[in-house]
Protein backbone atom coordinates (compact mmCIF):
# COMPACT_ATOMS: atom_id res chain seq x y z
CA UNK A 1 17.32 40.06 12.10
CA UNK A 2 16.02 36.39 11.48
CA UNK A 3 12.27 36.42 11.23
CA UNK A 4 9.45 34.53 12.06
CA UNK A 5 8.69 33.60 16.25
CA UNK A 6 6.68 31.13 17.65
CA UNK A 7 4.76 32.27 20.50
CA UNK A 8 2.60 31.00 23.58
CA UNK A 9 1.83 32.45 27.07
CA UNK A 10 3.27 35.20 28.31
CA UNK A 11 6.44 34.08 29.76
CA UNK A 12 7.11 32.04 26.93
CA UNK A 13 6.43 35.06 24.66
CA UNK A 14 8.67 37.56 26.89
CA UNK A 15 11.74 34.69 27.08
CA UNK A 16 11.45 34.12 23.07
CA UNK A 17 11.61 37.96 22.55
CA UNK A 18 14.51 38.10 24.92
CA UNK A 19 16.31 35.03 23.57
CA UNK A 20 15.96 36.57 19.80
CA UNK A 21 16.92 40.08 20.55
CA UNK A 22 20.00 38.66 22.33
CA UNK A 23 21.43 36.43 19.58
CA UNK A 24 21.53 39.68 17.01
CA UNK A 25 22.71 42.02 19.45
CA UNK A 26 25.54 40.45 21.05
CA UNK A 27 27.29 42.72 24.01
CA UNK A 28 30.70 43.03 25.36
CA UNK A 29 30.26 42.65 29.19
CA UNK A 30 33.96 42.81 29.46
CA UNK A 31 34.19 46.69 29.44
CA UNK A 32 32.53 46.88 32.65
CA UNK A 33 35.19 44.98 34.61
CA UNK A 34 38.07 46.56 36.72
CA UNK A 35 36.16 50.13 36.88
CA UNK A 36 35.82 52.61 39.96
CA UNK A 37 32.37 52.33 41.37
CA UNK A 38 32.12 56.03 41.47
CA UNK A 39 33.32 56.27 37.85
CA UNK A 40 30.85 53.67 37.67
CA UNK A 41 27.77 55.57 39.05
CA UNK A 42 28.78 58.68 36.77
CA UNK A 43 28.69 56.58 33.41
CA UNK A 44 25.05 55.54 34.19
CA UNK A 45 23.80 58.93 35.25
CA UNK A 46 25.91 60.19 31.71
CA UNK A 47 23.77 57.43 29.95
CA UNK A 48 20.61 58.74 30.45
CA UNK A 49 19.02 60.12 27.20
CA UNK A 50 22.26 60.03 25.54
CA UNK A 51 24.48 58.00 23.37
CA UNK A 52 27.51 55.54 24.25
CA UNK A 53 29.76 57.92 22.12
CA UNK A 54 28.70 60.74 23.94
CA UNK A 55 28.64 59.02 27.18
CA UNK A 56 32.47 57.97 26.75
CA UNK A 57 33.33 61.60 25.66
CA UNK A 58 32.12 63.00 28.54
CA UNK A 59 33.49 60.53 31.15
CA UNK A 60 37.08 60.79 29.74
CA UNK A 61 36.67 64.74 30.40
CA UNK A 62 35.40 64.01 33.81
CA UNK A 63 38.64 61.37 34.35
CA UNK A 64 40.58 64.23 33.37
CA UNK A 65 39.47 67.03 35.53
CA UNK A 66 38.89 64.71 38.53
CA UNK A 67 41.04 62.36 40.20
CA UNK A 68 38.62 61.60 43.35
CA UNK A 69 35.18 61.44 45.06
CA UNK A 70 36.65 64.28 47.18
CA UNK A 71 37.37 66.53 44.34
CA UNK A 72 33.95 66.31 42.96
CA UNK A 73 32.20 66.96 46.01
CA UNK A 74 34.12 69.87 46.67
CA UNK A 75 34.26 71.47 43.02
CA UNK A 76 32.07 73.93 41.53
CA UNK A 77 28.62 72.89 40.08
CA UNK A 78 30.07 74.85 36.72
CA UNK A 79 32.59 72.63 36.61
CA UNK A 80 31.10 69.39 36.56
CA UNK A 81 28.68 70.74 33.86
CA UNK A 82 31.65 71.64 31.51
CA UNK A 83 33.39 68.45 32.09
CA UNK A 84 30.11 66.27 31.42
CA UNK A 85 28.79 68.80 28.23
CA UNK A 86 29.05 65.74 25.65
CA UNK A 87 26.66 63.12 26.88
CA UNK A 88 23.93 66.32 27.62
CA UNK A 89 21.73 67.33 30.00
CA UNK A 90 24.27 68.46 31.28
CA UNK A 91 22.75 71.18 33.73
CA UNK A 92 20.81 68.58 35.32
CA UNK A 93 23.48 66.18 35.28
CA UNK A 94 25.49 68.05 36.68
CA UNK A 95 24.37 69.26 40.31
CA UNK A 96 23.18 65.51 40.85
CA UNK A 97 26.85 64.45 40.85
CA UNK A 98 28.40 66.62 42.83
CA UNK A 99 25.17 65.91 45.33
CA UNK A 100 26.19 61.98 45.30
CA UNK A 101 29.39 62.98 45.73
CA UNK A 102 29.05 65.13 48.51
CA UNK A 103 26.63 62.86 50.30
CA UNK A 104 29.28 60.05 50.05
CA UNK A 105 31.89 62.05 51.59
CA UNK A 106 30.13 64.23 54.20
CA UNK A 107 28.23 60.45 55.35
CA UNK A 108 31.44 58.33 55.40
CA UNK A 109 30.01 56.20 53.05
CA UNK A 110 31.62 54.27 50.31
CA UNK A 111 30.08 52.51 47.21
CA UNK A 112 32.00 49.29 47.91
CA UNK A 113 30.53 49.33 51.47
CA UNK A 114 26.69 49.99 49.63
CA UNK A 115 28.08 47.05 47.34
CA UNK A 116 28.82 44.56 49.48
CA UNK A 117 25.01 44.55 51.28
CA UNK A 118 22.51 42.41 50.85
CA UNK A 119 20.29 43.49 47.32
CA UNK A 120 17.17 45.12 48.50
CA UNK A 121 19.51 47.04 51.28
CA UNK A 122 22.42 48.35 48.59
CA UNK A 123 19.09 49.91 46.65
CA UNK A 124 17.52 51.30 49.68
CA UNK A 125 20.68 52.93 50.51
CA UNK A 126 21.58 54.22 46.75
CA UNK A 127 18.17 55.11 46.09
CA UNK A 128 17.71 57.18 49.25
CA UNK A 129 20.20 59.78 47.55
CA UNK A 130 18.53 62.71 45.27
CA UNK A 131 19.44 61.89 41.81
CA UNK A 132 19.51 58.11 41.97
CA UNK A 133 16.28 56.32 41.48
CA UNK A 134 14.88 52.67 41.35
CA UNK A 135 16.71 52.46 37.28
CA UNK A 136 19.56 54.37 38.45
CA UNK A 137 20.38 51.64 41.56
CA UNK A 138 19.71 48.99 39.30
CA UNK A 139 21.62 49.65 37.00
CA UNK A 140 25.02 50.11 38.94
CA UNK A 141 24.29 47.43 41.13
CA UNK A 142 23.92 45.11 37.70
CA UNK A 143 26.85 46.50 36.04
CA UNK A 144 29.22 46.89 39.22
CA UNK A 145 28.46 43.52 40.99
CA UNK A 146 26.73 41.65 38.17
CA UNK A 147 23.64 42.27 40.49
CA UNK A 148 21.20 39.28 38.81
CA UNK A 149 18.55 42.30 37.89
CA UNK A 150 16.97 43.47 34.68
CA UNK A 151 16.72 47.38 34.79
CA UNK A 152 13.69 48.96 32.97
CA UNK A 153 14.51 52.15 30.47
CA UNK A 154 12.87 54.18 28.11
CA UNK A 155 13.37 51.78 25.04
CA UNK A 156 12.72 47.99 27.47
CA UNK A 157 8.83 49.96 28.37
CA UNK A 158 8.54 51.00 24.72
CA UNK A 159 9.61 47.35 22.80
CA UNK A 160 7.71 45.84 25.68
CA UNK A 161 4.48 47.94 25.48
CA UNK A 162 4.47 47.51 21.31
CA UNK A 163 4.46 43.63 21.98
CA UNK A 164 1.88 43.62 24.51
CA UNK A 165 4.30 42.36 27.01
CA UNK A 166 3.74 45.81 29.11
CA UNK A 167 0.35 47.70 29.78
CA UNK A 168 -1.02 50.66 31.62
CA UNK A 169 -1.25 49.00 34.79
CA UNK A 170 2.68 48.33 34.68
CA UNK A 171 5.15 50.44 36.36
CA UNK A 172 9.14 50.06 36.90
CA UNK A 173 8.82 47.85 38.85
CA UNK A 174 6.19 45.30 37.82
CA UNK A 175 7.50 45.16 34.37
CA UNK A 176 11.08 44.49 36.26
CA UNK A 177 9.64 41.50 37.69
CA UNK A 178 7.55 40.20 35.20
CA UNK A 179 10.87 40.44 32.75
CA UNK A 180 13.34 39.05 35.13
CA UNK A 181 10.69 35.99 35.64
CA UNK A 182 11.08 34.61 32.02
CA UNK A 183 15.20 35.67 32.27
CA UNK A 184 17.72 33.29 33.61
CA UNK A 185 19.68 35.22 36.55
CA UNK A 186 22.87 35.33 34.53
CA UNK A 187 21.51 36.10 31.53
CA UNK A 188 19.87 39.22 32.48
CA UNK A 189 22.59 42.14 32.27
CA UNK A 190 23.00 40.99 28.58
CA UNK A 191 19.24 40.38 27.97
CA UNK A 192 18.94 44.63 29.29
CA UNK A 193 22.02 45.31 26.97
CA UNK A 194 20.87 43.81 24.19
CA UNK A 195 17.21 45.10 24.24
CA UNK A 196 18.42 48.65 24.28
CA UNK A 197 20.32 47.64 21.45
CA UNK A 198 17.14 46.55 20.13
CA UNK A 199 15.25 49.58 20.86
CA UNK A 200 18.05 52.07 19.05
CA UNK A 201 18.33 50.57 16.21
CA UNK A 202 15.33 48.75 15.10
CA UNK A 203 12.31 49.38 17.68
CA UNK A 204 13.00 53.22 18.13
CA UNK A 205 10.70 55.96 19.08
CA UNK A 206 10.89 57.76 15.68
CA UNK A 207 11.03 55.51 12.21
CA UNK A 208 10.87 52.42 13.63
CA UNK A 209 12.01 49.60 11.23
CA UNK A 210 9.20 47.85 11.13
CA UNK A 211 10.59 45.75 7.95
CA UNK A 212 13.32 44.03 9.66
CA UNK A 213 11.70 43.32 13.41
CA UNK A 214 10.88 39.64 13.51
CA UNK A 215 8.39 40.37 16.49
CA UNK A 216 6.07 42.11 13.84
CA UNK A 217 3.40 39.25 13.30
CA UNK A 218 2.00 40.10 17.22
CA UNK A 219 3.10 43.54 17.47
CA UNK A 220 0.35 45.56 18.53
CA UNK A 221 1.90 49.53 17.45
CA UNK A 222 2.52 47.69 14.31
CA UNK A 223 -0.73 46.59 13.74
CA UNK A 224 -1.77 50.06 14.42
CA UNK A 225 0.86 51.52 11.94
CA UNK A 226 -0.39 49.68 9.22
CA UNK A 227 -4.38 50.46 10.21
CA UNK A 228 -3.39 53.61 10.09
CA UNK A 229 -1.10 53.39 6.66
CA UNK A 230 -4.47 51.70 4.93
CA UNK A 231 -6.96 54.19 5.98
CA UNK A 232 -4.88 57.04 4.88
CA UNK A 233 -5.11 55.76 1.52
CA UNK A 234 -8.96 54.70 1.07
């Protein structure tokens, strides 16, 4: 990545980090077009703590073994947990989808009807189901109606809380906020694309690669890191 970053306030810093991270991660918004919303709502619950290989291994064994909402709701738990085995977590995956699904069907409810309300109504209603949270409903809604939002996951709070963008007193939803405020609207499903991007292959959990960040000069675990480094070898 290109190194070196000017920054100011706050905003300025969060829009400079986004703006960077998006220009060396570029995304291909394209594959989320002309998909089932159901499908849809699977994918994302597949994606969590998982890869996009494993993700798209699992869904095309899922495709396979079910052709419709009804079909899930009314299969065996078991399964649904051997169709979904590839992305993992698969036992907890598992009973959460047929859940959704059954909800949907036994309610009359469809996902285009949750889609086509109002925003803070469509994630009321999706969030109200077990298994979907404040990310979960987020996340669809970005990804199925280019909702203008900028979901919060594991690697956004950790590249956020190394900068200093994020602190204790943050939550989901504050962090949401204070992201989306220095994020045009359209910009935002790539700007949460790309900093996941961001947080797998450079910023991650384990062996960051500290090297080749150009956020380094204010990072604060980075700082620490090389504290650290130094007084392990005085």
């Amino acid at each position: 990545m290109k190194q070196g970053i000017q920054v100011k306030d706050s905003r300025e810093r969060i829009s400079e980090i986004i703006d960077r991270v998006v220009e060396n991660f570029p995304v291909d918004l394209s594959r989320f077009e002309n998909r089932d919303p159901f499908e849809l709502l699977v994918a994302v619950i597949l994606s969590q703590k998982t890869n996009r290989e494993n993700v798209r291994a699992a869904l095309e064994r899922f495709r396979s073994r079910f052709k419709s909402l009804k079909e899930v709701a009314s299969a065996d738990v078991k399964l649904i947990a051997e169709a979904i085995k590839p992305a993992g977590l698969w036992r907890m995956k598992a009973p959460r989808i047929k859940q959704i699904a059954e909800e949907l069907v036994k309610g009359g409810i469809t996902l285009e009807r949750i889609l086509a309300l109002p925003y803070e109504d469509a994630k009321k209603m999706l969030s109200s189901m077990k298994g979907i949270g404040p990310k979960t409903a987020d996340v669809f809604l970005m990804i199925a109606r280019r909702e203008p939002v900028l979901p919060i996951d594991t690697h956004i709070f950790r590249i956020m809380r190394r900068l200093g963008v994020a602190d204790e007193r943050d939550d989901y939803e504050s962090l949401r906020k204070k992201l989306e405020s220095a994020t045009k609207p359209n910009e935002r499903m790539r700007a949460h694309l790309a900093l996941i991007e961001f947080g797998r292959k450079i910023c991650r959990a384990r062996n960051p690669k500290c090297g080749m960040c150009p956020f380094k000069s204010f990072c604060q675990f980075h700082e620490r890191r090389c504290k650290a480094q130094k007084d392990s070898n005085s």
